[in-house]
C-alpha atoms as a PDB file:
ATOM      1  CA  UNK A   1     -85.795 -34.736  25.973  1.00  0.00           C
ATOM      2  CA  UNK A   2     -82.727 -35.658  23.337  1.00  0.00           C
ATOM      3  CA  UNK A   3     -84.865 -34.698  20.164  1.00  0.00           C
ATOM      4  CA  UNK A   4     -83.541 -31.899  18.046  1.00  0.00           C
ATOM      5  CA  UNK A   5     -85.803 -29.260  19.974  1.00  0.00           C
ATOM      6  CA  UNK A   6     -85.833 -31.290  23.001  1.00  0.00           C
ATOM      7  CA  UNK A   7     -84.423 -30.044  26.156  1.00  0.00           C
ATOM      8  CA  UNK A   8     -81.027 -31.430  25.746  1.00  0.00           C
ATOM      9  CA  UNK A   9     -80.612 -32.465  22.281  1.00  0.00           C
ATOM     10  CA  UNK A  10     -78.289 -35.385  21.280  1.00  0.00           C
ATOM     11  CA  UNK A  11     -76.433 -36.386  17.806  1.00  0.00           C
ATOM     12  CA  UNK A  12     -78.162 -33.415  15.893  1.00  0.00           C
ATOM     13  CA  UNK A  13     -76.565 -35.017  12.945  1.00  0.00           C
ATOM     14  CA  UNK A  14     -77.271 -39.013  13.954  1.00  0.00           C
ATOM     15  CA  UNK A  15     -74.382 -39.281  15.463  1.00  0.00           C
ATOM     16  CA  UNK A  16     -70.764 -41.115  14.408  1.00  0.00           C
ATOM     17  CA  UNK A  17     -72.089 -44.626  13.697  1.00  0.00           C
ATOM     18  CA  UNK A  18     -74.827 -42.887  11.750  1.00  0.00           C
ATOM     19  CA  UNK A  19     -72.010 -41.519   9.225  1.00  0.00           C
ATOM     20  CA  UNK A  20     -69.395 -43.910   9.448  1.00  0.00           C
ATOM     21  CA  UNK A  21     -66.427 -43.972  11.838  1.00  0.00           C
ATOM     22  CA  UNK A  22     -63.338 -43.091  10.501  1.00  0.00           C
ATOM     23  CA  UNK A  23     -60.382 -42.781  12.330  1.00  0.00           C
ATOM     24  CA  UNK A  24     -58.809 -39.623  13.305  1.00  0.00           C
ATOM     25  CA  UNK A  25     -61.844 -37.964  11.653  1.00  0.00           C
ATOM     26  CA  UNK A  26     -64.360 -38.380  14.591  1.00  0.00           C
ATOM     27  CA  UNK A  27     -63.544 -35.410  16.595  1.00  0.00           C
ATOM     28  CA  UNK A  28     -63.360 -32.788  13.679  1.00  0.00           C
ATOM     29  CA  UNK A  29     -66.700 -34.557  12.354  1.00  0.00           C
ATOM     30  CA  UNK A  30     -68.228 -33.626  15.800  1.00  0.00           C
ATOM     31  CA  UNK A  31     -66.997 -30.249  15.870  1.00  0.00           C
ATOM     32  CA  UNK A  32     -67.845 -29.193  12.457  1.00  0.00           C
ATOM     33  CA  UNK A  33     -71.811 -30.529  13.098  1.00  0.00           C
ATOM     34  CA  UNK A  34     -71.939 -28.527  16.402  1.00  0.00           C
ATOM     35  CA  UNK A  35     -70.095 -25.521  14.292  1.00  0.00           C
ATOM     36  CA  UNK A  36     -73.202 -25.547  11.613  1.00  0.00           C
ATOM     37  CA  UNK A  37     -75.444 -25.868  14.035  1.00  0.00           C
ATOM     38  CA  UNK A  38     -74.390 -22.469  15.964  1.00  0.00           C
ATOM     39  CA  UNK A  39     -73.993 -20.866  12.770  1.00  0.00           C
ATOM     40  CA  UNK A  40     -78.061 -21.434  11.922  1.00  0.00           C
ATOM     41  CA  UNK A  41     -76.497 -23.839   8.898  1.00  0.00           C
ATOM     42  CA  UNK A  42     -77.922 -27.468   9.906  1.00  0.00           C
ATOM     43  CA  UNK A  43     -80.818 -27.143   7.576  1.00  0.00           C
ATOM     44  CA  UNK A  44     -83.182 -29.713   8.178  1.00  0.00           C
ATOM     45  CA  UNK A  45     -81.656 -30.783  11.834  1.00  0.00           C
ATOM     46  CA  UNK A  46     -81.143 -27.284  12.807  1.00  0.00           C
ATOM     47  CA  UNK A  47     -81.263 -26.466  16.683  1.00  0.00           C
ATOM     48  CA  UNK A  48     -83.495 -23.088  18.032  1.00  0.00           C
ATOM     49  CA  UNK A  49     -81.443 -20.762  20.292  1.00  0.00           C
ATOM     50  CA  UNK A  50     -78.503 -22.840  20.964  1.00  0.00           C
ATOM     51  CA  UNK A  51     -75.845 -20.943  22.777  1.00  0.00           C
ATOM     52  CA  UNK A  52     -73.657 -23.952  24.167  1.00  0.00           C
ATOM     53  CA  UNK A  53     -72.754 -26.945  22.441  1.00  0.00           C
ATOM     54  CA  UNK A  54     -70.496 -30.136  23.720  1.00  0.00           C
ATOM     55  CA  UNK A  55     -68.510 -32.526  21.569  1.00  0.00           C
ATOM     56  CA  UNK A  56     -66.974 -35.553  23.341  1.00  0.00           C
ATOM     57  CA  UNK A  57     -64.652 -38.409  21.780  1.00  0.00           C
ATOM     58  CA  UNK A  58     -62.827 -41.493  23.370  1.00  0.00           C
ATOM     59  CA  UNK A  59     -59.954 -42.906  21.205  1.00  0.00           C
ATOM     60  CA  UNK A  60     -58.032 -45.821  21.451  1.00  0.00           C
ATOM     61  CA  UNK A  61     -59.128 -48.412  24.131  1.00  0.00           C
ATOM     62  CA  UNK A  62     -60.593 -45.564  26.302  1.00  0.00           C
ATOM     63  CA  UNK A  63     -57.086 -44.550  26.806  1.00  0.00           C
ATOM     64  CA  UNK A  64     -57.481 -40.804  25.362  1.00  0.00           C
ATOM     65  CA  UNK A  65     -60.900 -38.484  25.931  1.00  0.00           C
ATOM     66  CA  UNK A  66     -61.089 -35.367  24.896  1.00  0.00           C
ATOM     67  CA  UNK A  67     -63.931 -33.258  25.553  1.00  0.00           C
ATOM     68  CA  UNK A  68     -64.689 -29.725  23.875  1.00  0.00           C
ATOM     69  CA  UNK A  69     -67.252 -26.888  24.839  1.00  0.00           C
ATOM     70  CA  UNK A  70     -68.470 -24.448  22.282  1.00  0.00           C
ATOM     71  CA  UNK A  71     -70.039 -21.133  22.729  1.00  0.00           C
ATOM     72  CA  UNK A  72     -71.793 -18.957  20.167  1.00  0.00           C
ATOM     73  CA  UNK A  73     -70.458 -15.464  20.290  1.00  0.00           C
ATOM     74  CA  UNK A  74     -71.947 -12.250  18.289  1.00  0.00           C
ATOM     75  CA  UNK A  75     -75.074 -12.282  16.707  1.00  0.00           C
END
């Protein structure tokens, strides 16, 4: 169900741990992968007909969240 053509797919690009954590970086790292994907740009882990995508990151000791929804527009 989480596979890249799965039903819900999860951490198209392997997710943080899979590319290092750094800090501060996290969130934009998220939103640039779900960014490529919607743009038909994630080459070899590319998504078919994604219209929605969903970043989420907790920072600090759970203390901040921040949550982000993407929709592809146009073409």
């Amino acid at each position: 169900m989480t596979e890249l053509n799965g039903e819900l797919p999860v951490n198209t690009s392997g997710g943080l741990k899979a590319k290092g954590h750094p800090i501060s970086a996290t969130g934009i790292s998220q939103i640039y992968e779900l960014v490529k994907q919607m743009r038909n740009d994630a080459d070899g882990r590319q998504i078919s007909n994604i219209r929605y995508a969903l970043a989420q990151n907790i920072g600090g000791a759970g203390s901040t969240v921040a949550v982000s929804i993407l929709k592809k527009v146009g073409s």
